[in-house]
C-alpha atoms as a PDB file:
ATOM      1  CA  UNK A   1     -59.179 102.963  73.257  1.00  0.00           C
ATOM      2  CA  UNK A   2     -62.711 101.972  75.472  1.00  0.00           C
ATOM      3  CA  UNK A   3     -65.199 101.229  73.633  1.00  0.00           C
ATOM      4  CA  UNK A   4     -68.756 102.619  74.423  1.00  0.00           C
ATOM      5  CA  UNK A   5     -69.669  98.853  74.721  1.00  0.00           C
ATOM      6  CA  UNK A   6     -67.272  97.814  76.828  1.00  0.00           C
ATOM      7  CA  UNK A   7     -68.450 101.005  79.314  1.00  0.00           C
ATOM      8  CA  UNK A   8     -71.656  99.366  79.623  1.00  0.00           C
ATOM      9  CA  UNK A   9     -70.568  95.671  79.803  1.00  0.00           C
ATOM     10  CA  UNK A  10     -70.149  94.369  83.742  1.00  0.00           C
ATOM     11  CA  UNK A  11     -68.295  91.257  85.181  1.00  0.00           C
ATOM     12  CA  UNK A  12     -70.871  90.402  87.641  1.00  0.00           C
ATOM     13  CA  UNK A  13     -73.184  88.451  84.673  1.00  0.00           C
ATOM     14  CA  UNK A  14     -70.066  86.194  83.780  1.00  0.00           C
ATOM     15  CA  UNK A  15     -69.202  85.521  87.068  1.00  0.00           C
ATOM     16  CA  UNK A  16     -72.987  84.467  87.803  1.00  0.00           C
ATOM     17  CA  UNK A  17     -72.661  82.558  84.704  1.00  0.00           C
ATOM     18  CA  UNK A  18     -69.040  80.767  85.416  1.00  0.00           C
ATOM     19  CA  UNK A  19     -70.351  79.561  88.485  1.00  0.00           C
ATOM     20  CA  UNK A  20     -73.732  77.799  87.503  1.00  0.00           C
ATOM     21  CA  UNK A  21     -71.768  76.312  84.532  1.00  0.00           C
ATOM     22  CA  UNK A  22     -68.465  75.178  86.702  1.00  0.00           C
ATOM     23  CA  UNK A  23     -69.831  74.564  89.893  1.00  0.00           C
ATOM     24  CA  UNK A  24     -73.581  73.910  89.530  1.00  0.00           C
ATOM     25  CA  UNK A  25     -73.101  72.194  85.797  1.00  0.00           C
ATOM     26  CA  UNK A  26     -69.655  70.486  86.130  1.00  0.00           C
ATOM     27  CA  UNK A  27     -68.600  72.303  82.832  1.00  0.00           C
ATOM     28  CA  UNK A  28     -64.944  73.894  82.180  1.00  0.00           C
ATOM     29  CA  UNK A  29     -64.676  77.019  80.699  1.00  0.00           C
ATOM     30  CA  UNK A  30     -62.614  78.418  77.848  1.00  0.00           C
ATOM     31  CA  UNK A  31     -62.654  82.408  77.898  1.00  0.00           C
ATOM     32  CA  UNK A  32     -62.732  84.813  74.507  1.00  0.00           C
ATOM     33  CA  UNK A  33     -62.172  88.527  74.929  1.00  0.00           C
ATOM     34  CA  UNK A  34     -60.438  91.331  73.597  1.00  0.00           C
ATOM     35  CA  UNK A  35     -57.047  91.915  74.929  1.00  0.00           C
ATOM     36  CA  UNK A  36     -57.365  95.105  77.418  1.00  0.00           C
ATOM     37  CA  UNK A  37     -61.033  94.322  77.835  1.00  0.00           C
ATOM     38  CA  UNK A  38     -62.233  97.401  79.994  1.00  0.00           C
ATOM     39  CA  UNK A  39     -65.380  96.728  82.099  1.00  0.00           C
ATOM     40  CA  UNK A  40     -67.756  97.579  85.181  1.00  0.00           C
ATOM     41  CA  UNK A  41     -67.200  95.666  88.247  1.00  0.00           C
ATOM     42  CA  UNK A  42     -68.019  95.728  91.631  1.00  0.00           C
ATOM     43  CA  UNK A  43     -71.606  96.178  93.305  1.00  0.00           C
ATOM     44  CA  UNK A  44     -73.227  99.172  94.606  1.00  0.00           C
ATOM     45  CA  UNK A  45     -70.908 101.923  95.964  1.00  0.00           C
ATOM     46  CA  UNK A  46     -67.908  99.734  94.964  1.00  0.00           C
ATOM     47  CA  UNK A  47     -68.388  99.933  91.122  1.00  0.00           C
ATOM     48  CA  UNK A  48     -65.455 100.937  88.990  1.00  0.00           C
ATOM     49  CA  UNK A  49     -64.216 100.212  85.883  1.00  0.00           C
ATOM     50  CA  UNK A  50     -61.526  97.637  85.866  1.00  0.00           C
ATOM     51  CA  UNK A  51     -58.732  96.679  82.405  1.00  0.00           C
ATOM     52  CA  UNK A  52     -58.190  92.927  82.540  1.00  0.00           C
ATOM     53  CA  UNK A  53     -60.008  90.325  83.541  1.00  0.00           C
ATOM     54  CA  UNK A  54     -61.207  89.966  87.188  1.00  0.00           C
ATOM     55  CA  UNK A  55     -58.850  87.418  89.145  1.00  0.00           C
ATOM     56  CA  UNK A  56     -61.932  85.360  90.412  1.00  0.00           C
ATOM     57  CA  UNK A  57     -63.207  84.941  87.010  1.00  0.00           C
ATOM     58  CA  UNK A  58     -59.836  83.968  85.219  1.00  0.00           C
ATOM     59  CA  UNK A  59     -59.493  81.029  88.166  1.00  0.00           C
ATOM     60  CA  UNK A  60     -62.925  80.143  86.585  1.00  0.00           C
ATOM     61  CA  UNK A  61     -61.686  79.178  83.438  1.00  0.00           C
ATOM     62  CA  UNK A  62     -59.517  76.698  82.074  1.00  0.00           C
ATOM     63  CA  UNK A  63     -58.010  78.969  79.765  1.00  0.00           C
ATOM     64  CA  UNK A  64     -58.841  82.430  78.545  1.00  0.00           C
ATOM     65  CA  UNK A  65     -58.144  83.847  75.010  1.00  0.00           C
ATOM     66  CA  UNK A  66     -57.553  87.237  74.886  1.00  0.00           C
ATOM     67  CA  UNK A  67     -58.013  88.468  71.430  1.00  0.00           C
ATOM     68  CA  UNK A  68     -55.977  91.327  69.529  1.00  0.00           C
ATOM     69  CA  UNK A  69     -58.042  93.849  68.322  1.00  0.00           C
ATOM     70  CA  UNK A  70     -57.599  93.941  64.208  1.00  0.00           C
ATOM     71  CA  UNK A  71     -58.902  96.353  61.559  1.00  0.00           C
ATOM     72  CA  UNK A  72     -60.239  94.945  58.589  1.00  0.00           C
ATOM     73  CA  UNK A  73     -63.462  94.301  56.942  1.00  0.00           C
ATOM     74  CA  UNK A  74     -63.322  90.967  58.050  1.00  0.00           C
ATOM     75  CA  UNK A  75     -61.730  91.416  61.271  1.00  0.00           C
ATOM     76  CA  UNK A  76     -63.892  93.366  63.055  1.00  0.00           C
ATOM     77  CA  UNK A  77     -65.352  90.470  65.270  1.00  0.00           C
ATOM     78  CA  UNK A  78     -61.771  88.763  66.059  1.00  0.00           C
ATOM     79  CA  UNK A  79     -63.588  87.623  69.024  1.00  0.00           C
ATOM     80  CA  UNK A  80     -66.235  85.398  67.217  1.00  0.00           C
ATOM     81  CA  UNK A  81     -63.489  84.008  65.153  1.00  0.00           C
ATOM     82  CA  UNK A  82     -61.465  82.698  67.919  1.00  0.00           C
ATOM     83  CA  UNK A  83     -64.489  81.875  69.972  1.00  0.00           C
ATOM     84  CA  UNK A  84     -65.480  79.459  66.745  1.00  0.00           C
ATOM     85  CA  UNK A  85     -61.887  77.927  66.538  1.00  0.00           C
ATOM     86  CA  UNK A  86     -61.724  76.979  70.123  1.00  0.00           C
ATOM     87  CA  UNK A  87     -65.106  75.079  70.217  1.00  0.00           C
ATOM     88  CA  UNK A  88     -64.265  73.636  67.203  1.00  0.00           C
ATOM     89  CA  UNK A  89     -60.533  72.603  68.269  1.00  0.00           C
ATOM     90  CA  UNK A  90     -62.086  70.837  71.818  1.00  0.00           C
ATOM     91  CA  UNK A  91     -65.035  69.828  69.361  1.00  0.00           C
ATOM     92  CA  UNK A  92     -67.509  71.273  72.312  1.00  0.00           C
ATOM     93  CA  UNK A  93     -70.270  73.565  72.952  1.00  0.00           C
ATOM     94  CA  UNK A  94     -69.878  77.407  72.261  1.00  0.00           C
ATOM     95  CA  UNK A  95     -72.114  79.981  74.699  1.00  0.00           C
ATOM     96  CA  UNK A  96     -72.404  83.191  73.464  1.00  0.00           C
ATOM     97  CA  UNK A  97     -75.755  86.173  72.371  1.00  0.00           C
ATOM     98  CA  UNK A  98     -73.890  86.307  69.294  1.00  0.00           C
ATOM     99  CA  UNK A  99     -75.882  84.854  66.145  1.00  0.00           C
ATOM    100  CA  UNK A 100     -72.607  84.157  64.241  1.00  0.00           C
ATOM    101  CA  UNK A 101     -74.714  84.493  61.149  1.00  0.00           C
ATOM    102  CA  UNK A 102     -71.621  85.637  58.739  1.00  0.00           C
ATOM    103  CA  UNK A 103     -69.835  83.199  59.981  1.00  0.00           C
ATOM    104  CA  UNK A 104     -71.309  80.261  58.016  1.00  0.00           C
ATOM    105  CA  UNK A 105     -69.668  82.040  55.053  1.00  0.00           C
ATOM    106  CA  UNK A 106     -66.658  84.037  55.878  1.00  0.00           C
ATOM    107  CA  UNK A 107     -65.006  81.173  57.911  1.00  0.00           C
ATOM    108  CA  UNK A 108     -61.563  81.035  56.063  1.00  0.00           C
ATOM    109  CA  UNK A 109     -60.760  77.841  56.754  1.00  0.00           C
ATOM    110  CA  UNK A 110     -62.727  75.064  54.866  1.00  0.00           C
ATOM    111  CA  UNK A 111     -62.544  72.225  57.591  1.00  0.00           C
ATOM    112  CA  UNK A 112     -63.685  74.784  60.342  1.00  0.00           C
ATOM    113  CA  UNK A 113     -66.831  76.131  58.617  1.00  0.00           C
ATOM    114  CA  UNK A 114     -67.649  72.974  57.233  1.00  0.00           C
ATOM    115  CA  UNK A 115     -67.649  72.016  61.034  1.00  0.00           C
ATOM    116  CA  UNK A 116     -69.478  74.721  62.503  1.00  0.00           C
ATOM    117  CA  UNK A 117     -72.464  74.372  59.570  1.00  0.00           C
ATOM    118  CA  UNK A 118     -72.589  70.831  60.489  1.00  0.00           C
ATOM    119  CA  UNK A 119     -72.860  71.421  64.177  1.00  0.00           C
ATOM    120  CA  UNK A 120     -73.823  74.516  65.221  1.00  0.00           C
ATOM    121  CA  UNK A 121     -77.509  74.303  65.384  1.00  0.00           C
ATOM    122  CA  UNK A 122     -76.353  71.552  67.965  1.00  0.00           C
ATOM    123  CA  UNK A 123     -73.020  73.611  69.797  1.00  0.00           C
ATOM    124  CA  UNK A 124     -74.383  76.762  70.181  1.00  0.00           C
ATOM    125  CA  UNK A 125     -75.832  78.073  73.724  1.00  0.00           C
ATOM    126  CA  UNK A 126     -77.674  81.296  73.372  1.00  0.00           C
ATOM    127  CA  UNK A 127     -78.120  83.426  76.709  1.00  0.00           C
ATOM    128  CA  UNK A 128     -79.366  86.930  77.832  1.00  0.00           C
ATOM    129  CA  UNK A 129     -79.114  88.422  81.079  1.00  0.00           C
ATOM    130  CA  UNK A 130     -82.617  88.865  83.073  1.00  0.00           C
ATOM    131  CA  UNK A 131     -82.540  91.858  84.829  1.00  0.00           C
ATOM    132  CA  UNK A 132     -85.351  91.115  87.048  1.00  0.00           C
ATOM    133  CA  UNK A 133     -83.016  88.371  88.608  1.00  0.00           C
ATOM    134  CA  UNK A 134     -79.650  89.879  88.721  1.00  0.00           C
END
């Protein structure tokens, strides 16, 4: 099932994004998304909606972690869960708009949360996407 959100969301920001931060920044990149991500790609007349991740971008990353969607009151942002557990397993920087405010709380395990409070005033890279530039 396609979410409305995922209608809306377009690969052409992350690839902007994966290249400053690989080739500008000399970062690596670890990928979290939703398994069977749908999304816009493509410019102009080329646009389309595309199920995966775009080849281009997955050579970007070091490793990409495509998430199971899971029901639960808990579950519903798998994402941010794994997102937290792979900073915190390469003890580096997470980038994400996300405010991972339940987080602090919910964490299940005790050495992870204790992490992220600890560290994420210090990990965490907030971003938006300017539309004025693109």
């Amino acid at each position: 099932k396609v979410k409305n959100q995922e209608l809306k969301f377009h690969w052409e920001g992350v690839r902007r994004c994966l290249k400053y931060l690989t080739q500008t920044r000399g970062f690596k990149a670890v990928g979290v998304i939703y398994q069977e991500f749908h999304a816009q790609d493509g410019m102009g007349s080329e646009n389309h909606s595309v199920k995966g991740i775009p080849a281009d971008i997955r050579a970007m990353c070091e490793s990409i972690q495509e998430t199971p969607r899971v029901a639960g009151e808990h579950q519903k942002s798998a994402d941010d869960e794994v997102t937290i557990k792979c900073a915190y397993r390469r003890n580096c920087r997470l980038l994400d708009n996300d405010n991972y405010k339940d987080w602090r709380y919910v964490m299940r395990s005790n050495e992870v949360r204790e992490w992220f409070n600890a560290s994420r005033e210090r990990i965490h890279m907030k971003y938006y996407f300017d539309t004025d530039v693109g």
